[in-house]
PDB file of N, CA and C in Angstrom:
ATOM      1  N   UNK A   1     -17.309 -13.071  13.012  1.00  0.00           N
ATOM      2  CA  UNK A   1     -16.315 -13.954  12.399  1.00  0.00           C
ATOM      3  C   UNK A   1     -15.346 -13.118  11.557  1.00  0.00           C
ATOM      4  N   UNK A   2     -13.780 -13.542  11.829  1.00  0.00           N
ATOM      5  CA  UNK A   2     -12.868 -12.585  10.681  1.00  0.00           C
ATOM      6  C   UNK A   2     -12.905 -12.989   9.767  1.00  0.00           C
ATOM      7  N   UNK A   3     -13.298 -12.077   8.826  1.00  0.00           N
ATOM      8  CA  UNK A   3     -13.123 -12.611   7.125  1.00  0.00           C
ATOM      9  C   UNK A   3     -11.284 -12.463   6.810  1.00  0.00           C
ATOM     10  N   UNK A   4     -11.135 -13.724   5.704  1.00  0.00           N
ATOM     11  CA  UNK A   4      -9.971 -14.016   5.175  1.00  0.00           C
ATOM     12  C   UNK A   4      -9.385 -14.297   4.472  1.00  0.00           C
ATOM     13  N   UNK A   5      -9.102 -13.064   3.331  1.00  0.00           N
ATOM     14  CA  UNK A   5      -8.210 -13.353   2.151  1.00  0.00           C
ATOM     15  C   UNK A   5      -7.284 -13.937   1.974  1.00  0.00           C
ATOM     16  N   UNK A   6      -6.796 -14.268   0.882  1.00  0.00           N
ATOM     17  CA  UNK A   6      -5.510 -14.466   0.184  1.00  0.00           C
ATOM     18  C   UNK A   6      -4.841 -13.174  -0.146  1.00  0.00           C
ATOM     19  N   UNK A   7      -4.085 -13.016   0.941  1.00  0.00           N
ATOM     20  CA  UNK A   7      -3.156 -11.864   0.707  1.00  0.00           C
ATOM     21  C   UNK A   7      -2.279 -11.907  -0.742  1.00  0.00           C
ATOM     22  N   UNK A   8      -2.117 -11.161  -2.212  1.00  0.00           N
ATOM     23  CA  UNK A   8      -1.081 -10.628  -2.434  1.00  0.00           C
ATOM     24  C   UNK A   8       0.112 -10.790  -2.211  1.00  0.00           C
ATOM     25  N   UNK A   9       0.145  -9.413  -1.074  1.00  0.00           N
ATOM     26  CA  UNK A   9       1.570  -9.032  -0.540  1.00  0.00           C
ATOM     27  C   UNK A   9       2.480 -10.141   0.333  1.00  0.00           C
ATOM     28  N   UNK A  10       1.330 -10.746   1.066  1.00  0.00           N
ATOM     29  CA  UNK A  10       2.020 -12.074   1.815  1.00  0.00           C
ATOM     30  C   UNK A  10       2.104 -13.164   1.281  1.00  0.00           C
ATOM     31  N   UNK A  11       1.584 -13.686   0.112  1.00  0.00           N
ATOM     32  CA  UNK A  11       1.101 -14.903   0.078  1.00  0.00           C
ATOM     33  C   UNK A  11       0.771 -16.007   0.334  1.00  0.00           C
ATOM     34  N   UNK A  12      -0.214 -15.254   1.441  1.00  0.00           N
ATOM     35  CA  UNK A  12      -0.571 -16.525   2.667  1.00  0.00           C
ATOM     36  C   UNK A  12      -1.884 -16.067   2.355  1.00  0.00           C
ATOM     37  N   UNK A  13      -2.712 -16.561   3.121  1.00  0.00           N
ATOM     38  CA  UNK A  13      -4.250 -16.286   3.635  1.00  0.00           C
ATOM     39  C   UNK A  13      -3.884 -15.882   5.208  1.00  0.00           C
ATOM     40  N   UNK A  14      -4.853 -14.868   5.324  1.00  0.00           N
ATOM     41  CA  UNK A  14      -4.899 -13.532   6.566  1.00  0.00           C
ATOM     42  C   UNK A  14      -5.585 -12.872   6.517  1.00  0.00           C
ATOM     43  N   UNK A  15      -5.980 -12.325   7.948  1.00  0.00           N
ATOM     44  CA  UNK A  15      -6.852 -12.156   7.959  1.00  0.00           C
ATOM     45  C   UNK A  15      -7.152 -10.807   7.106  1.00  0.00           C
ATOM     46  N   UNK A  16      -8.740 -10.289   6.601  1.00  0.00           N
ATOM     47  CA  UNK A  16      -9.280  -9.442   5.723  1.00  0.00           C
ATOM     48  C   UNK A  16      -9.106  -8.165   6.339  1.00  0.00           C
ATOM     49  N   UNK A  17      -8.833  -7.240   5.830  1.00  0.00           N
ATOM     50  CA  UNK A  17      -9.658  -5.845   6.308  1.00  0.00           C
ATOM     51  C   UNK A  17     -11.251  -5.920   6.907  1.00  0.00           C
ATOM     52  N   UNK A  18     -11.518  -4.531   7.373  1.00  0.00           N
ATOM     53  CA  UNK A  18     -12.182  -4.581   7.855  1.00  0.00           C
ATOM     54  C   UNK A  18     -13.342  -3.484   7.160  1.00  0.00           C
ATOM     55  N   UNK A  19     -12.805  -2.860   6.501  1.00  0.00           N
ATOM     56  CA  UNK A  19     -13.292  -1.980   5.584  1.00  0.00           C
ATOM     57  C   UNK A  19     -12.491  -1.147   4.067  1.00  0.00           C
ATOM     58  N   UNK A  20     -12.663  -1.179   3.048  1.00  0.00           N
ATOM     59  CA  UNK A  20     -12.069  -0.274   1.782  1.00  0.00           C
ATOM     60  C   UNK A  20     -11.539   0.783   2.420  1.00  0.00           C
ATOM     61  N   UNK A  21      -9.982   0.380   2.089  1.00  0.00           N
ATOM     62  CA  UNK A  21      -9.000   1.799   2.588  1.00  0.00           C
ATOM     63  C   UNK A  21      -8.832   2.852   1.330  1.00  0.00           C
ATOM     64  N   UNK A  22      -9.287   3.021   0.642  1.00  0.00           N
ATOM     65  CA  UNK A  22      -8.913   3.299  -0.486  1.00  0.00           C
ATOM     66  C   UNK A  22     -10.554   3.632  -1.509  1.00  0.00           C
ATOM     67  N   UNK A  23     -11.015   4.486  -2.000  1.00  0.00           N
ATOM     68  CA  UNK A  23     -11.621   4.735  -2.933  1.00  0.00           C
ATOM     69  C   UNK A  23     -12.054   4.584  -4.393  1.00  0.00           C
ATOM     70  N   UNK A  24     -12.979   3.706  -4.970  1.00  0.00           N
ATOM     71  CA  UNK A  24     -12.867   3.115  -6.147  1.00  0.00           C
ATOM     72  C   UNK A  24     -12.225   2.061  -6.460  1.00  0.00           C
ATOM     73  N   UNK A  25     -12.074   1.521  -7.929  1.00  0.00           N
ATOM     74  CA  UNK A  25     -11.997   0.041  -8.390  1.00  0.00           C
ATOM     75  C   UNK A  25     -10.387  -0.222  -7.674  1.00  0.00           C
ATOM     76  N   UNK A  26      -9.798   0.959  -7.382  1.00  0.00           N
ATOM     77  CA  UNK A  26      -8.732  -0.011  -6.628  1.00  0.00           C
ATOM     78  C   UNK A  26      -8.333  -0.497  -5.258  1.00  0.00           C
ATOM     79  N   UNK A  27      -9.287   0.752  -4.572  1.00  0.00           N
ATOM     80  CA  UNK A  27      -9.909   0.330  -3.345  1.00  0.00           C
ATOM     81  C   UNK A  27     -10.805  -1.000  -3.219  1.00  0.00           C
ATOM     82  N   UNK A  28     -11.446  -1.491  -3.862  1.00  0.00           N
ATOM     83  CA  UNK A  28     -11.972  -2.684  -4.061  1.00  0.00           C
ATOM     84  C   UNK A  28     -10.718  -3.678  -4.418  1.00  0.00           C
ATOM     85  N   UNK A  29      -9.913  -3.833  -4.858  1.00  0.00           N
ATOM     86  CA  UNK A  29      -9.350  -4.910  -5.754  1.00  0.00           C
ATOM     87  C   UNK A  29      -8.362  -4.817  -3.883  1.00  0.00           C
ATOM     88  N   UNK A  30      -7.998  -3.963  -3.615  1.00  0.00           N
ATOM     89  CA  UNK A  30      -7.340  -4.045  -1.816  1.00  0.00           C
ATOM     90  C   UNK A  30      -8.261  -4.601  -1.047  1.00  0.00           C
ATOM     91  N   UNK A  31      -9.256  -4.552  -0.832  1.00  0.00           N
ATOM     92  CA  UNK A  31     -10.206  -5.030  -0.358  1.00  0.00           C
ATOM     93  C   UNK A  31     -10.496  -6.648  -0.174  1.00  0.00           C
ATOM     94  N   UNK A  32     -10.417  -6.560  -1.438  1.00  0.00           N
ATOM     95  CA  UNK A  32     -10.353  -8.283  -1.475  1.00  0.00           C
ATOM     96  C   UNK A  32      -9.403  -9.250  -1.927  1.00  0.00           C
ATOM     97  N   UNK A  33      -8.396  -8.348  -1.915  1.00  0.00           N
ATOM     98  CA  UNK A  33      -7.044  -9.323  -1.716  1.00  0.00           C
ATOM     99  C   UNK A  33      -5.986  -9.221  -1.201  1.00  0.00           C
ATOM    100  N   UNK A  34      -5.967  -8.083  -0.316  1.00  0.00           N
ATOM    101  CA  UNK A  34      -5.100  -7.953   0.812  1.00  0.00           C
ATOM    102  C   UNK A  34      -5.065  -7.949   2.531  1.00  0.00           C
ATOM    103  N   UNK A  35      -4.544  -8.558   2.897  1.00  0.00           N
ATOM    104  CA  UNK A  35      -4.710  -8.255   4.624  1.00  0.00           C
ATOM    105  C   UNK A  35      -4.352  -7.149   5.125  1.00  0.00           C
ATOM    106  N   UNK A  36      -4.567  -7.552   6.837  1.00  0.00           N
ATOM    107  CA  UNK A  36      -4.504  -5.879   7.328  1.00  0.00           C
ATOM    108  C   UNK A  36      -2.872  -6.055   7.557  1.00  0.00           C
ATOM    109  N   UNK A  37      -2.248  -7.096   7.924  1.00  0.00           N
ATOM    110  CA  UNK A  37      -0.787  -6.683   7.604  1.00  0.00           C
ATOM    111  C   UNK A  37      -0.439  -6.262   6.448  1.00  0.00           C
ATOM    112  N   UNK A  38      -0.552  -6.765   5.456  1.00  0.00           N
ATOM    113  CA  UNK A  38      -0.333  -6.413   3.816  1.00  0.00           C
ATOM    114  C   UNK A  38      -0.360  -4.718   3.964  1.00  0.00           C
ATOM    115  N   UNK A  39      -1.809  -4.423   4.731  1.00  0.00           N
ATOM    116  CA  UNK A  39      -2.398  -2.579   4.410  1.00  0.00           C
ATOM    117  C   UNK A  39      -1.233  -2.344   5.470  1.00  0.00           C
ATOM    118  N   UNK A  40      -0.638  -2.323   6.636  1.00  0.00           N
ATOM    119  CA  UNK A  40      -0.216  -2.235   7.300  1.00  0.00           C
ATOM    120  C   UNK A  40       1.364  -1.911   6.812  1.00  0.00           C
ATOM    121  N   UNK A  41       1.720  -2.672   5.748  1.00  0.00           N
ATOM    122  CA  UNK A  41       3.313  -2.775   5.072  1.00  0.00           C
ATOM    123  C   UNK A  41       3.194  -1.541   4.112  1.00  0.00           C
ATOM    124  N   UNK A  42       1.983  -1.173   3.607  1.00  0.00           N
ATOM    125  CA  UNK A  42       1.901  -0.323   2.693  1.00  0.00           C
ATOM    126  C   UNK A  42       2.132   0.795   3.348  1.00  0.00           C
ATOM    127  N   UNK A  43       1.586   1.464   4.597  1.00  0.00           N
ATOM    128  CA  UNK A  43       1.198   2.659   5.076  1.00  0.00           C
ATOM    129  C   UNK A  43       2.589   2.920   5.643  1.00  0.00           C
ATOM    130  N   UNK A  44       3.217   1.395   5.906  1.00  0.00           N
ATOM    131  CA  UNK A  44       4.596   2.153   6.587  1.00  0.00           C
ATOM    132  C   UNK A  44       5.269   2.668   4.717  1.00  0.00           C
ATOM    133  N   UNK A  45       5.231   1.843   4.156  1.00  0.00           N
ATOM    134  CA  UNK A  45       6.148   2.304   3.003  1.00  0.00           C
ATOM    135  C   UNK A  45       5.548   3.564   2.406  1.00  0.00           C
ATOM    136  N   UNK A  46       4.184   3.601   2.195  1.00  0.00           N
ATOM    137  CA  UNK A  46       3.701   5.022   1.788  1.00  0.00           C
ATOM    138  C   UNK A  46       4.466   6.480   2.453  1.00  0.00           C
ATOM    139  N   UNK A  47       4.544   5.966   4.107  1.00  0.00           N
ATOM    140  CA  UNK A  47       5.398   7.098   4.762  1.00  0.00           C
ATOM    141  C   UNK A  47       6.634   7.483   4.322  1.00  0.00           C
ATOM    142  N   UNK A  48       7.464   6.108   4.215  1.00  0.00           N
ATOM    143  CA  UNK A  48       8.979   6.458   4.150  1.00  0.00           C
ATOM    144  C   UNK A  48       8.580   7.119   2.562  1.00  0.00           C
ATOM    145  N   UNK A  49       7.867   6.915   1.435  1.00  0.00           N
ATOM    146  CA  UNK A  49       7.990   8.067   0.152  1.00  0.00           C
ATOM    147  C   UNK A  49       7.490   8.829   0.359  1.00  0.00           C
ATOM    148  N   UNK A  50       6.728   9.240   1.080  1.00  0.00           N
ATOM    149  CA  UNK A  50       5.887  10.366   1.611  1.00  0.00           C
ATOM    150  C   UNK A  50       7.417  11.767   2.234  1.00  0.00           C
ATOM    151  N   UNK A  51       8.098  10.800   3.168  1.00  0.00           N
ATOM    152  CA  UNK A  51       9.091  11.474   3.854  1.00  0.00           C
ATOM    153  C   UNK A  51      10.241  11.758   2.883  1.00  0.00           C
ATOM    154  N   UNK A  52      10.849  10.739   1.748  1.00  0.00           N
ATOM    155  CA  UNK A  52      11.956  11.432   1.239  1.00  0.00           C
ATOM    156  C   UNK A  52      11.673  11.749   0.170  1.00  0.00           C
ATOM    157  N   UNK A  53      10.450  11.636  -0.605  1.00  0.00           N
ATOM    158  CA  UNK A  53      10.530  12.787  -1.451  1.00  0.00           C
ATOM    159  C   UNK A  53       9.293  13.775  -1.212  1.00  0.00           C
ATOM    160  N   UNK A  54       9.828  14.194  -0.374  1.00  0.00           N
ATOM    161  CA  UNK A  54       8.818  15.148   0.959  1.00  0.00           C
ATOM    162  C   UNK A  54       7.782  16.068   0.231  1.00  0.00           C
ATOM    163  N   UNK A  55       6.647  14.638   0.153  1.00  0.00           N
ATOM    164  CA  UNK A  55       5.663  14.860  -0.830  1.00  0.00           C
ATOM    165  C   UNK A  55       4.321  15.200   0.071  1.00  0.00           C
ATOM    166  N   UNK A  56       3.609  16.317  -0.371  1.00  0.00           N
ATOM    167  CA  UNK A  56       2.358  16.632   0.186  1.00  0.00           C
ATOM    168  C   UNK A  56       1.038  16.157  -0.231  1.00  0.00           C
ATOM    169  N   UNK A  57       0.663  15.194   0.810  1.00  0.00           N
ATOM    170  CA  UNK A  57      -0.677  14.485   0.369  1.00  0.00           C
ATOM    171  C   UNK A  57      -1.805  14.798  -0.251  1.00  0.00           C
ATOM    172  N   UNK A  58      -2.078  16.492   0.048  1.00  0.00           N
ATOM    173  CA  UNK A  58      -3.178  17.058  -0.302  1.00  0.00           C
ATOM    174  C   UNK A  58      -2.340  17.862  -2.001  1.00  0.00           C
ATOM    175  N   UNK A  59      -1.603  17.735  -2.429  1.00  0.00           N
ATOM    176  CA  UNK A  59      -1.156  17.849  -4.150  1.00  0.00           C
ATOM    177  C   UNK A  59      -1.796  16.663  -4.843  1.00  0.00           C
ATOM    178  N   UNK A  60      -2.422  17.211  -5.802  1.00  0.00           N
ATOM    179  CA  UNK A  60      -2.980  16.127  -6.668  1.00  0.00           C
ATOM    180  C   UNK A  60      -1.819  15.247  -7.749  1.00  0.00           C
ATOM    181  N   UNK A  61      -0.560  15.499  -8.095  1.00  0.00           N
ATOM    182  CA  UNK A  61       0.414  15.014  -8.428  1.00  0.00           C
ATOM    183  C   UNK A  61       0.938  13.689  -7.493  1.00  0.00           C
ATOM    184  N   UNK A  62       1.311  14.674  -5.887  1.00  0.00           N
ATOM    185  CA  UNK A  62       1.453  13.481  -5.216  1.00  0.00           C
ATOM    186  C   UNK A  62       0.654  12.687  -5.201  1.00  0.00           C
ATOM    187  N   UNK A  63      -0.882  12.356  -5.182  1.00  0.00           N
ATOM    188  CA  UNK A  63      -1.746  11.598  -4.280  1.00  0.00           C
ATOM    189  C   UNK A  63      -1.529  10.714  -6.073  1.00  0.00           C
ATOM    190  N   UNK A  64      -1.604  10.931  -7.355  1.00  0.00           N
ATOM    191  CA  UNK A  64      -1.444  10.281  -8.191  1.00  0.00           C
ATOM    192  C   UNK A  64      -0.208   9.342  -8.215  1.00  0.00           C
ATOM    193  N   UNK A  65       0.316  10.252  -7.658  1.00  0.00           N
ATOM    194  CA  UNK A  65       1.888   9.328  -7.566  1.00  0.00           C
ATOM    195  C   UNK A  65       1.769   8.443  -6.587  1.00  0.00           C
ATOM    196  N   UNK A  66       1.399   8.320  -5.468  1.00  0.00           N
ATOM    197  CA  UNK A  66       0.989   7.260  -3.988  1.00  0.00           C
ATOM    198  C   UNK A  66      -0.022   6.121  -4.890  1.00  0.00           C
ATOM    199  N   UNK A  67      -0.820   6.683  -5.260  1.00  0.00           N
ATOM    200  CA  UNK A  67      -1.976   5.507  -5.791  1.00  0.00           C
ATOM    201  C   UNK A  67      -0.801   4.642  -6.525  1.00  0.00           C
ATOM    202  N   UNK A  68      -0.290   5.280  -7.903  1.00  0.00           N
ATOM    203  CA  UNK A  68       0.865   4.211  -9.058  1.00  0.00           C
ATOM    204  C   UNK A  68       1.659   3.501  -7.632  1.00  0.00           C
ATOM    205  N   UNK A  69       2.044   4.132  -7.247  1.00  0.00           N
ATOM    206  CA  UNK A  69       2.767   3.248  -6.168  1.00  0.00           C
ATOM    207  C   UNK A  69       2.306   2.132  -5.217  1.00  0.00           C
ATOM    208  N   UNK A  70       0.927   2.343  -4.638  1.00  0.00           N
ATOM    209  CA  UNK A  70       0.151   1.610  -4.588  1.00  0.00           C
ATOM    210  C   UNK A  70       0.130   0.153  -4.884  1.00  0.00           C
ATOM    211  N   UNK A  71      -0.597   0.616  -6.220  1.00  0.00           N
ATOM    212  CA  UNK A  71      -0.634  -0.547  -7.204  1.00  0.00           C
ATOM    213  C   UNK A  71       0.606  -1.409  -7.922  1.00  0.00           C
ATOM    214  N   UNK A  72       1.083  -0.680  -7.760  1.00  0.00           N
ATOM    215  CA  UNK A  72       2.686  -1.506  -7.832  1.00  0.00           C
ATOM    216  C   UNK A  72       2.989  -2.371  -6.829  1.00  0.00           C
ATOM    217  N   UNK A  73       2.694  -1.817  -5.569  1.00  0.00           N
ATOM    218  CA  UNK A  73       2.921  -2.371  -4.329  1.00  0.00           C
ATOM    219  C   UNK A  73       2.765  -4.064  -4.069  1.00  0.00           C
ATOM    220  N   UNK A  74       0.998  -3.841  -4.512  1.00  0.00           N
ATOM    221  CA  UNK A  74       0.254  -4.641  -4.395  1.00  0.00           C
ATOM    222  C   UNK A  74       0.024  -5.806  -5.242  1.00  0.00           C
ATOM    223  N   UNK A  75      -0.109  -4.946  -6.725  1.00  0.00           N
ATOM    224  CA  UNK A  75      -0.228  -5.708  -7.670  1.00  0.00           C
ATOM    225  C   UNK A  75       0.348  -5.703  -8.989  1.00  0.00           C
ATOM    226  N   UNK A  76       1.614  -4.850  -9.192  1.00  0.00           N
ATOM    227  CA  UNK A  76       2.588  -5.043  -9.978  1.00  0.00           C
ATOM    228  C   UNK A  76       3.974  -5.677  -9.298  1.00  0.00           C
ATOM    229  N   UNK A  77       5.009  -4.812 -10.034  1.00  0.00           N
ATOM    230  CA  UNK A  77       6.872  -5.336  -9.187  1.00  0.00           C
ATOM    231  C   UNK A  77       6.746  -5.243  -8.533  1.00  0.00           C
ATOM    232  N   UNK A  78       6.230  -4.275  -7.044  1.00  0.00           N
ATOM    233  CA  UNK A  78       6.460  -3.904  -6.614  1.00  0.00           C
ATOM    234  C   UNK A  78       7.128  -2.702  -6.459  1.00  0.00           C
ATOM    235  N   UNK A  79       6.782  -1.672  -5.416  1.00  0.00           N
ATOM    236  CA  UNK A  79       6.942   0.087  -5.251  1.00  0.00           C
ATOM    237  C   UNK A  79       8.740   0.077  -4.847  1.00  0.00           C
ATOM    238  N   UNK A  80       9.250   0.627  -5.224  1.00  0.00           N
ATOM    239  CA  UNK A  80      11.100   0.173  -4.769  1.00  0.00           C
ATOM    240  C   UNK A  80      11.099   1.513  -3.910  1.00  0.00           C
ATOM    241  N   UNK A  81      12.073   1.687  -3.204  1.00  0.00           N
ATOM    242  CA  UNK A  81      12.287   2.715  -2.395  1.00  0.00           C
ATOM    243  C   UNK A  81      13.544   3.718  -3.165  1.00  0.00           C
ATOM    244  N   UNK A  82      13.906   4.879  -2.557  1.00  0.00           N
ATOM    245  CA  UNK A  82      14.384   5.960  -3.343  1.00  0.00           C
ATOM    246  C   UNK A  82      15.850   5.433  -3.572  1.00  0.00           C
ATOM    247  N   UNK A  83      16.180   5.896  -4.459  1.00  0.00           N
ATOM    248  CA  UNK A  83      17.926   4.996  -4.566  1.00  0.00           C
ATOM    249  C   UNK A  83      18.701   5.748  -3.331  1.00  0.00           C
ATOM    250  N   UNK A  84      18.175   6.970  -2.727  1.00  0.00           N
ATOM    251  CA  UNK A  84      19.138   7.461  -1.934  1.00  0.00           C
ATOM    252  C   UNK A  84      18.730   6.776  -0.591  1.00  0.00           C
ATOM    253  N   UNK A  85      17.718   6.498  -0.642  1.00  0.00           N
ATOM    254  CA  UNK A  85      17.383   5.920   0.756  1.00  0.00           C
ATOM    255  C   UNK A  85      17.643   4.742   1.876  1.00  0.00           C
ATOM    256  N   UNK A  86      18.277   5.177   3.239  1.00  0.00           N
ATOM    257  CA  UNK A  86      19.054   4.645   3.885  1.00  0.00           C
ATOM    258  C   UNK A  86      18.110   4.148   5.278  1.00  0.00           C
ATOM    259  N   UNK A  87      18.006   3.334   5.520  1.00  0.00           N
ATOM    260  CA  UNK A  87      17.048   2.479   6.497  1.00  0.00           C
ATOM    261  C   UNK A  87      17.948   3.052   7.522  1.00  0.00           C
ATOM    262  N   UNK A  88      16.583   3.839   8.921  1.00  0.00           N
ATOM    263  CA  UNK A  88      17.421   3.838  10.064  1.00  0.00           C
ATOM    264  C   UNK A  88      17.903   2.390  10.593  1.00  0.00           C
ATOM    265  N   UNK A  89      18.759   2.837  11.913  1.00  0.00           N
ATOM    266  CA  UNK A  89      19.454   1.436  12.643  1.00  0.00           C
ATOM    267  C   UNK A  89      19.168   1.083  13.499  1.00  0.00           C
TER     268      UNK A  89
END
């Protein structure tokens, strides 16, 4: 049976993950209140900051900086994108 949160990011109910993407109390708090589209919106947006401020995952600065963003994402304003940044067409 699919388990099914109350997404957050969507604010719908959808379906659950399938497992903690994420490590510790905030990996849990994703867990149980986001869907796999929700994780799905994140990983694309994690990329596009990943790509323009051409940040290396394995730096412990960056990976601090992805988590705040994260949680912003999810469960603050929301993560904004770079002021220079221009959506392909």
């Amino acid at each position: 049976m699919t388990r099914m949160v109350q997404c957050v990011k969507l604010g719908k109910e959808s379906e659950g993950l399938d497992w903690q993407p994420y490590p510790g109390p905030l990996g849990e708090r994703i867990m149980e209140n986001v869907s796999k589209e929700g994780w799905q919106q994140w990983l694309s947006h994690q990329t596009m900051l990943i790509n323009e401020y051409r940040l290396t995952p394995v730096d412990p600065k960056a990976r601090e900086f992805l988590e705040t963003e994260m949680e912003k994402f999810f469960f603050g304003e929301g993560s904004s994108k770079p002021a220079e940044f221009v959506a392909p067409e």
